[in-house]
C-alpha atoms as a PDB file:
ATOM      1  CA  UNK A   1     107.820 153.824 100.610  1.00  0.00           C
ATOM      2  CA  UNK A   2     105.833 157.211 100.394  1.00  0.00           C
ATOM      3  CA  UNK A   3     103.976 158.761 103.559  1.00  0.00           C
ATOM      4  CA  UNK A   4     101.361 161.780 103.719  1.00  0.00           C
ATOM      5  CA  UNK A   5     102.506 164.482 104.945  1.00  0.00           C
ATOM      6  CA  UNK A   6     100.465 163.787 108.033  1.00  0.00           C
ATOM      7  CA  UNK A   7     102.482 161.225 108.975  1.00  0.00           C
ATOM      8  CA  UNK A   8     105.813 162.946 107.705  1.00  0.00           C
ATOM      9  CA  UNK A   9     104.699 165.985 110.498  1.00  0.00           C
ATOM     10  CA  UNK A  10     104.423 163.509 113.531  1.00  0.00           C
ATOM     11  CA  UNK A  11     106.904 163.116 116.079  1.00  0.00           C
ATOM     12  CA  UNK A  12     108.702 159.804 116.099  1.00  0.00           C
ATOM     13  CA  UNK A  13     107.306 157.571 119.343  1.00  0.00           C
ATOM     14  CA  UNK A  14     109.602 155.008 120.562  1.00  0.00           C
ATOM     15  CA  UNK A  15     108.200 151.196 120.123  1.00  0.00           C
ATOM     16  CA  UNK A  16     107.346 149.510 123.497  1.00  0.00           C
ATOM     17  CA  UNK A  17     108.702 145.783 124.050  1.00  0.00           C
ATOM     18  CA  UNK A  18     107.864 143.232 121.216  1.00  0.00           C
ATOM     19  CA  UNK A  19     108.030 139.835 122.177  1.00  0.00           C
ATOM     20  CA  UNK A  20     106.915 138.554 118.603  1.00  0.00           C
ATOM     21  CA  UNK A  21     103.868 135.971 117.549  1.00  0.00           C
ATOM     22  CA  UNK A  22     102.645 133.591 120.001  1.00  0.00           C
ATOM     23  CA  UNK A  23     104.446 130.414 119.773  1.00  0.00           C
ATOM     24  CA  UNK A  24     102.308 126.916 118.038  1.00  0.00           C
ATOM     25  CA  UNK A  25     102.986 123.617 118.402  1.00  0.00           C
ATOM     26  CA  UNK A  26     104.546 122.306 115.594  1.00  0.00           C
ATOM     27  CA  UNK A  27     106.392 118.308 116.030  1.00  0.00           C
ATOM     28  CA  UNK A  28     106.745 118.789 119.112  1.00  0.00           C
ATOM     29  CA  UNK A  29     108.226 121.968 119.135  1.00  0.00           C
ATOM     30  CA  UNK A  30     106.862 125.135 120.101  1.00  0.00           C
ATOM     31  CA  UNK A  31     107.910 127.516 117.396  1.00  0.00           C
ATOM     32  CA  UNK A  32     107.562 131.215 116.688  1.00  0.00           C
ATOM     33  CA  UNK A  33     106.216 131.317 113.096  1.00  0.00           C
ATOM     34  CA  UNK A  34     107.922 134.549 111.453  1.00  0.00           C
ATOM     35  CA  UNK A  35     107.994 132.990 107.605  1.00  0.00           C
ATOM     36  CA  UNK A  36     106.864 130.474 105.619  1.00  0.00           C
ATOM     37  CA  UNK A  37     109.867 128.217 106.429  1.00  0.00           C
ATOM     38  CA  UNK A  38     109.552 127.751 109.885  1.00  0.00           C
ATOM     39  CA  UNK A  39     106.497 125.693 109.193  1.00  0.00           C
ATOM     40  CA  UNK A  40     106.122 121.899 109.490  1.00  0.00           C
ATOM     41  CA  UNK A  41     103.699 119.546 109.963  1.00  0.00           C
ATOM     42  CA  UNK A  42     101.359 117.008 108.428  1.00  0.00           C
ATOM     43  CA  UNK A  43      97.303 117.934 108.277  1.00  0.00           C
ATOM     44  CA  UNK A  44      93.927 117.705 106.397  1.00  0.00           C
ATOM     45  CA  UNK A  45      91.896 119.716 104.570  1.00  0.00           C
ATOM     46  CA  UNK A  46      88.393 119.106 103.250  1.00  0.00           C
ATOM     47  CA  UNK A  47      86.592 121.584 100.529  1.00  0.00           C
ATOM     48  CA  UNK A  48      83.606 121.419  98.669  1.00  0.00           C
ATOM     49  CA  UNK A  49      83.534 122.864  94.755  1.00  0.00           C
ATOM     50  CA  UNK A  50      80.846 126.120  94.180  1.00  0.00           C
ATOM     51  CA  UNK A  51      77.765 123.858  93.158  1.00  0.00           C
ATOM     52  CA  UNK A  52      78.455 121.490  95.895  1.00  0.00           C
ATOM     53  CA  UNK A  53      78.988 118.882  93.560  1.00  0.00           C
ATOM     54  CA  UNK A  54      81.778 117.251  94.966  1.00  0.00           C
ATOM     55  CA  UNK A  55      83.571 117.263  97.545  1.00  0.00           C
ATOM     56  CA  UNK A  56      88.120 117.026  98.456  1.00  0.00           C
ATOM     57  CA  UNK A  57      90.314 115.839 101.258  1.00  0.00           C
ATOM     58  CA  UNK A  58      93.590 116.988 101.224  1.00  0.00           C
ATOM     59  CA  UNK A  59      96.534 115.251 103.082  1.00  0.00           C
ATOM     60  CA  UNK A  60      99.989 117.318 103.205  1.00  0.00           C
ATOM     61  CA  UNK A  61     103.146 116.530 104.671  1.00  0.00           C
ATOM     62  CA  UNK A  62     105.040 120.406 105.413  1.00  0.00           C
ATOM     63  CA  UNK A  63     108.904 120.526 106.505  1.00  0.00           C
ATOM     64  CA  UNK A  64     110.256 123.701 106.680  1.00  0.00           C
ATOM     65  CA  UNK A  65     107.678 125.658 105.171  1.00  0.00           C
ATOM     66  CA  UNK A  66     108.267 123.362 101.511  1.00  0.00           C
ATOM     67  CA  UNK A  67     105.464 120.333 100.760  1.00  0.00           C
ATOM     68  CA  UNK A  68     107.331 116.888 100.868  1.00  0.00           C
ATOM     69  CA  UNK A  69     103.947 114.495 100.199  1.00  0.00           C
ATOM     70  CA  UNK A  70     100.387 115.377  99.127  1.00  0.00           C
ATOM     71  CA  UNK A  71      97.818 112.885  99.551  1.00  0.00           C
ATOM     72  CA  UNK A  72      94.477 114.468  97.158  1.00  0.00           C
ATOM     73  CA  UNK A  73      91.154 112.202  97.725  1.00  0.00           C
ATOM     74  CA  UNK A  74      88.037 113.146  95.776  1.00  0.00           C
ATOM     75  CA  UNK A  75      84.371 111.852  95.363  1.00  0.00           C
ATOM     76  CA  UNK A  76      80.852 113.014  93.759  1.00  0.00           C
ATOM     77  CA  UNK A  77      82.596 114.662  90.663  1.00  0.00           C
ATOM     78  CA  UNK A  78      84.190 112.585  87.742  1.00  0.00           C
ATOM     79  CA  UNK A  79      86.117 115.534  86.842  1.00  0.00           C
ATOM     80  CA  UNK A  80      87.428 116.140  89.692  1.00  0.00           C
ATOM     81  CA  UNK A  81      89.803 113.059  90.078  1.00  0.00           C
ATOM     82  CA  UNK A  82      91.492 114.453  86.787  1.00  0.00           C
ATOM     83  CA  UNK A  83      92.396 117.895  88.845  1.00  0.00           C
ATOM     84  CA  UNK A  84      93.567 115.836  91.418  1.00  0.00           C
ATOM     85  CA  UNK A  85      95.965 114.214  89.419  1.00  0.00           C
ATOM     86  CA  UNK A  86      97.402 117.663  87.908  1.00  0.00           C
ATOM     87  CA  UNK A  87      97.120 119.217  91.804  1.00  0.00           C
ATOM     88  CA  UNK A  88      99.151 115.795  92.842  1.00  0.00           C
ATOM     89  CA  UNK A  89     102.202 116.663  90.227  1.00  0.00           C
ATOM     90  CA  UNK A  90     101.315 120.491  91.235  1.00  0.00           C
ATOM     91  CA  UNK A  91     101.675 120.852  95.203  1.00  0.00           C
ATOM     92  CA  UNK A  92     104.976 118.701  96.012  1.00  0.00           C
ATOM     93  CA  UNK A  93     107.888 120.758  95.866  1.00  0.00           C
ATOM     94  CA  UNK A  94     106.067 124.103  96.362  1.00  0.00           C
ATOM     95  CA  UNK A  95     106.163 125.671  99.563  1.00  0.00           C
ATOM     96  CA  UNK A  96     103.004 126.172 101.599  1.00  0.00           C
ATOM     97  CA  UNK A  97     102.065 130.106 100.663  1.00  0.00           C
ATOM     98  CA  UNK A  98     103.415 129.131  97.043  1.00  0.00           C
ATOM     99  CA  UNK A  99     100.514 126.444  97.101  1.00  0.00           C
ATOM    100  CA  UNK A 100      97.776 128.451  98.567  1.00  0.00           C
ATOM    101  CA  UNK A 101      98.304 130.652  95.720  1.00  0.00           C
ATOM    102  CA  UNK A 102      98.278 128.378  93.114  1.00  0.00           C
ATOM    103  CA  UNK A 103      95.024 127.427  91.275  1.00  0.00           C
ATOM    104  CA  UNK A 104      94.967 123.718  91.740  1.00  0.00           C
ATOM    105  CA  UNK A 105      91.998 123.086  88.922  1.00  0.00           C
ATOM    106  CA  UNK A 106      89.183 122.483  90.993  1.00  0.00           C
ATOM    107  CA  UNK A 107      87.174 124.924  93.361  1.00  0.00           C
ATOM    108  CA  UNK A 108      87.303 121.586  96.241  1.00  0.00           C
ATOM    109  CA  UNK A 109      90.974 121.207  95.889  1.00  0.00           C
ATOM    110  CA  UNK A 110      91.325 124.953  96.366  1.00  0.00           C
ATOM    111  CA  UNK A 111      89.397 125.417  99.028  1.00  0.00           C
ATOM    112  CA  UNK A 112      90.562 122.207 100.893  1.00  0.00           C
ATOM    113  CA  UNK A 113      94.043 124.182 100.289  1.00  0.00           C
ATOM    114  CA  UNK A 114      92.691 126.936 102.142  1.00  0.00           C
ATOM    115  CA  UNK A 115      91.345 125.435 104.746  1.00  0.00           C
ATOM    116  CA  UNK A 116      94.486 123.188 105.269  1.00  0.00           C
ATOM    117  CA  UNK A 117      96.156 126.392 105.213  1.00  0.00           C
ATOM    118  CA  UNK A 118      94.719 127.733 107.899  1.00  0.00           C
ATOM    119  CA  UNK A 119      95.117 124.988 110.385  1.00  0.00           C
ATOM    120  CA  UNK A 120      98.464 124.238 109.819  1.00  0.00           C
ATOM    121  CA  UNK A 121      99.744 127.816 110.256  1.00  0.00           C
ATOM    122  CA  UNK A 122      97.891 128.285 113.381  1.00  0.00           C
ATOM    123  CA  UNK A 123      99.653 124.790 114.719  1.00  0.00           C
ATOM    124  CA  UNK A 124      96.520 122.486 114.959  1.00  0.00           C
ATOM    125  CA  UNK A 125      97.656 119.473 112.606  1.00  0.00           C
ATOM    126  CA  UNK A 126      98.219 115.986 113.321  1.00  0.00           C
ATOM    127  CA  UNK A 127     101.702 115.753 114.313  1.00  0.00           C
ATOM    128  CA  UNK A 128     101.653 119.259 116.304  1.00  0.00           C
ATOM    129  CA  UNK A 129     102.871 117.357 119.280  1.00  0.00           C
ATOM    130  CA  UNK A 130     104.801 114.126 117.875  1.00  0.00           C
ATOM    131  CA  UNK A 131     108.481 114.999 117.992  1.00  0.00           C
ATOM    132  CA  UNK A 132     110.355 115.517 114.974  1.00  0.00           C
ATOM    133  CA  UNK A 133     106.863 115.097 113.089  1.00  0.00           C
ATOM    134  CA  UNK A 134     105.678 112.247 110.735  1.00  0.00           C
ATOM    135  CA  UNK A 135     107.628 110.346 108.389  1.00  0.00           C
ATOM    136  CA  UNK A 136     107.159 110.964 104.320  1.00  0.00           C
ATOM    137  CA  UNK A 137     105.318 108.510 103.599  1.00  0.00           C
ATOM    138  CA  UNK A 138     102.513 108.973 106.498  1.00  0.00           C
ATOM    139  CA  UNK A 139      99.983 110.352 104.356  1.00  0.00           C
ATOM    140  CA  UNK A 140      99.458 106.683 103.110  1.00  0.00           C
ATOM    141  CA  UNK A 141      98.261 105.566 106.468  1.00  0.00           C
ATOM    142  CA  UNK A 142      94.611 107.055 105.676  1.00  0.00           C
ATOM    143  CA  UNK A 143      94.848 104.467 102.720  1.00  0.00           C
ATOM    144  CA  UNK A 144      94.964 101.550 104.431  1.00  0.00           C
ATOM    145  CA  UNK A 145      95.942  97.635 102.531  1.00  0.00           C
ATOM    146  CA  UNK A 146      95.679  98.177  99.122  1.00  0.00           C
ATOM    147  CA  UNK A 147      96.251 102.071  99.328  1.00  0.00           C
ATOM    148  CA  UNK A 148      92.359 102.613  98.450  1.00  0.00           C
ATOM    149  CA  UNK A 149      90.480 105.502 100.429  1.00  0.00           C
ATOM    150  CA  UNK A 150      88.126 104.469 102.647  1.00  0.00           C
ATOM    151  CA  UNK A 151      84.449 105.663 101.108  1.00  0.00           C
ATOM    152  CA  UNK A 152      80.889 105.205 102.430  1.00  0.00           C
ATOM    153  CA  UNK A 153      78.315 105.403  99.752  1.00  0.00           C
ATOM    154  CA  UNK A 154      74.701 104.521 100.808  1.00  0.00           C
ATOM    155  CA  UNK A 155      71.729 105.066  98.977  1.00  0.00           C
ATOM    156  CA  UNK A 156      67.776 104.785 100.076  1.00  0.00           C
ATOM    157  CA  UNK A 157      64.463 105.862  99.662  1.00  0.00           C
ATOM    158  CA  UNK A 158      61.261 106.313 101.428  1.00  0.00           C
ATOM    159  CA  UNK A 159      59.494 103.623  99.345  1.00  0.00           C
ATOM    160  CA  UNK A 160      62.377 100.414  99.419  1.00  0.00           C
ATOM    161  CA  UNK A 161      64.355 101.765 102.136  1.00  0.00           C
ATOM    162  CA  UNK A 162      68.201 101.674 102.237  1.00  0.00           C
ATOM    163  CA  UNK A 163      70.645 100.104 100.257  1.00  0.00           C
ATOM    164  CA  UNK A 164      74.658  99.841 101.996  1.00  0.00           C
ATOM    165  CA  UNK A 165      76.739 100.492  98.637  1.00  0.00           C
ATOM    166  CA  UNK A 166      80.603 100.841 100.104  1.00  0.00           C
ATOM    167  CA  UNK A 167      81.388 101.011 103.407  1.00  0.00           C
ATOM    168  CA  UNK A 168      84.829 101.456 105.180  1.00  0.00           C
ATOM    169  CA  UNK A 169      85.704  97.579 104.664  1.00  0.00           C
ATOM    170  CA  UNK A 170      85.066  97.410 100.854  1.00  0.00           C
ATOM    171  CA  UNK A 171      82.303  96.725  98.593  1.00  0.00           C
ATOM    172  CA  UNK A 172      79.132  95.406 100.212  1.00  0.00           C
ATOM    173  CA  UNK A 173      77.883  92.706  97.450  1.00  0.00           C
ATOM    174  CA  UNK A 174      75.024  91.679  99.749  1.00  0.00           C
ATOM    175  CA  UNK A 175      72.874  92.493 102.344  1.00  0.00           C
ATOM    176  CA  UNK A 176      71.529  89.961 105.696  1.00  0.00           C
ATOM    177  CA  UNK A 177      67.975  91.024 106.515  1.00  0.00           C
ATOM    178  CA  UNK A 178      66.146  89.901 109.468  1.00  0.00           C
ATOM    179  CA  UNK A 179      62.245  88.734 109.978  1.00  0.00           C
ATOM    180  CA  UNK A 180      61.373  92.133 109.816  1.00  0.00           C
ATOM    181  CA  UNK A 181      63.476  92.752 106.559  1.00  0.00           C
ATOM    182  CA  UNK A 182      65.929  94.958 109.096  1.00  0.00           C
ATOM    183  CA  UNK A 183      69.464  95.206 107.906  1.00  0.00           C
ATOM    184  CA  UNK A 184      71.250  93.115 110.637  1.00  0.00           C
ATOM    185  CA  UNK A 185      74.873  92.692 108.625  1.00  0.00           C
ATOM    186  CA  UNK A 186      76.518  92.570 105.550  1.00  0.00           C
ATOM    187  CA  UNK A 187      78.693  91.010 102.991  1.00  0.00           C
ATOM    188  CA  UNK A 188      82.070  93.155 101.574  1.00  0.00           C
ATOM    189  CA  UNK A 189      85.252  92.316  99.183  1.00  0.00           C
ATOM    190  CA  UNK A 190      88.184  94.223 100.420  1.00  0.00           C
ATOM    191  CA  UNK A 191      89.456  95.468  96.825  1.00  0.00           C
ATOM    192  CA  UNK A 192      92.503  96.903  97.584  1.00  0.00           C
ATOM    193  CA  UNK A 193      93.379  93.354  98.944  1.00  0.00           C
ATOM    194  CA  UNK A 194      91.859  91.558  96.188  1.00  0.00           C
ATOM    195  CA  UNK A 195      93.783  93.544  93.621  1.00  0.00           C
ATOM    196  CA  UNK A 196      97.117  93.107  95.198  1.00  0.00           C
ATOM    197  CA  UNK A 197      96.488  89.384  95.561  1.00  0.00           C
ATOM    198  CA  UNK A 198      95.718  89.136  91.559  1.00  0.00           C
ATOM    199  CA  UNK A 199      98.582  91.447  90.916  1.00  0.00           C
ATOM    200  CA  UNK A 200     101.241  88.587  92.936  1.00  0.00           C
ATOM    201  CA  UNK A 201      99.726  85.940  90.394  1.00  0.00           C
ATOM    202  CA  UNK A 202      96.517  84.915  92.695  1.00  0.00           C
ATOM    203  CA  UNK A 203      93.849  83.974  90.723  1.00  0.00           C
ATOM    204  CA  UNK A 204      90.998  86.076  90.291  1.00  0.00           C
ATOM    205  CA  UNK A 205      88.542  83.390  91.974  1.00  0.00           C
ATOM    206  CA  UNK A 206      90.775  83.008  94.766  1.00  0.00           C
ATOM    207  CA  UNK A 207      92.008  86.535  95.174  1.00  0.00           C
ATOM    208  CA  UNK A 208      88.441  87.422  95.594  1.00  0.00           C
ATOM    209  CA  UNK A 209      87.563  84.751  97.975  1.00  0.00           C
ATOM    210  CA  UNK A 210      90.350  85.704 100.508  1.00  0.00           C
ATOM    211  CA  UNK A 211      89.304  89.308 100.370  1.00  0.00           C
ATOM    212  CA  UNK A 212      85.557  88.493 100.965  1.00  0.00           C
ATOM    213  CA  UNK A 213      84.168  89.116 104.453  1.00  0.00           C
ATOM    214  CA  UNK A 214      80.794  89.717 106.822  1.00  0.00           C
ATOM    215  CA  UNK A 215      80.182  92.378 109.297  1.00  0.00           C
ATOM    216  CA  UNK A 216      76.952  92.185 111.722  1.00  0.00           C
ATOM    217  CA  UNK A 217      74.327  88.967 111.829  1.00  0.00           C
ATOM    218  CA  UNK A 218      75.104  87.681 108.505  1.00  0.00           C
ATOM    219  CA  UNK A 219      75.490  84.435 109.063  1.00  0.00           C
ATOM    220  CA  UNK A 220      71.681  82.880 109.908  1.00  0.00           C
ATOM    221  CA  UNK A 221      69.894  85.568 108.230  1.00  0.00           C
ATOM    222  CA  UNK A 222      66.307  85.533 107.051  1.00  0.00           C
ATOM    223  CA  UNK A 223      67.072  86.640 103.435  1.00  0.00           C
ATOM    224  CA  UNK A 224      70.153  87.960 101.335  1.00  0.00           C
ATOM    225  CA  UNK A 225      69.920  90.500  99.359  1.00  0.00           C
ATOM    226  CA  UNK A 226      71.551  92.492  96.357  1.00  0.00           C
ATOM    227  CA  UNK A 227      72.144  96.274  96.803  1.00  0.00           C
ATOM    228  CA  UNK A 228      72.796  96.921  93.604  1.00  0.00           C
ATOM    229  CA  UNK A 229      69.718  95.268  91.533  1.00  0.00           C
ATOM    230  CA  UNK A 230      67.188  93.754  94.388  1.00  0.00           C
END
């Protein structure tokens, strides 16, 4: 280490009391954070790539300071689900600084890293106050029955108004429109559940009967419509 010889001139000043960081919550611990091992927790992160063309959320389980389970959910950009399955094989294993310098493919998986980052070393993640933290294995939670991630695409215009596309339950196949040709419910097909039904020997016609449901005033509507081509 080399000083100037400014600071090689000036008297030596004792150091007043240091009583280190402020403590974060951190699995319901409150813990000093000194390195990158004495952090743990499990958070998300959401980033957005440089055109704005797609966007990531990224799901990471952190004990002691080393990624155990990386949950990487993408939408708006077909390339980007192939860099999130190189940033899946990438992030487990690393530890968390090791990750945020690590170019995980796409500018939304980056910058979700970042932002992820910076929430989970200031202690404001989802298991801050749950003791001992969240299993491996929580990440799948978000998923839901058939480990699918929950997406809401809608689409409309000023001239034929709006069309429900995917919603939180599944696939809308049809909308229920009222007198006034007011969306007033809608039909779905849970596909996670369908596909795990036809992958235990279900039949496909069955499979997606017993993952078909309605949300809202479907029943006794005025008219049914397609979505997708009406």
């Amino acid at each position: 280490m080399h000083f100037s010889k400014e600071v090689e001139r000036m008297v030596c000043v004792a150091k007043g009391p240091d009583h280190g960081p402020a403590p974060i919550p951190e699995e319901g611990r409150w813990v000093q954070v000194k390195e990158i091992k004495d952090i743990s927790g499990l958070t998300h992160g959401v980033g957005w790539c440089a055109p704005q063309q797609g966007a990531c959320k990224l799901t990471l389980n952190v004990k002691d300071g080393i990624i155990q389970e990386a949950l990487v959910e993408t939408i708006g950009c077909s390339g980007m689900t192939h860099s999130a399955a190189m940033a899946g094989e990438i992030l487990v294993g690393k530890t968390l600084l090791e990750a945020l310098n690590t170019d995980l493919v796409c500018d939304a998986i980056n910058t979700a890293m970042r932002e992820l980052f910076l929430q989970i070393v200031y202690g404001r993640t989802q298991s801050a106050f749950s003791e001992d933290g969240l299993e491996i294995g929580a990440g799948l939670e978000d998923l839901g029955k058939g480990f699918r991630s929950q997406v809401g695409t809608i689409y409309s215009t000023a001239a034929k108004g709006v069309r429900y596309l995917e919603m939180a339950e599944g696939y809308i196949t049809k909308l229920a429109l009222d007198e006034n040709d007011l969306v007033v419910g809608y039909e779905f097909v849970r596909m996670g559940v369908m596909m795990e039904k036809i992958n235990k020997g279900v039949s496909p016609e069955e499979a997606l009967k017993a993952a078909t449901g309605h949300y809202g005033r479907f029943e006794g509507a005025k008219k049914y419509i397609n979505p997708r081509e009406e």
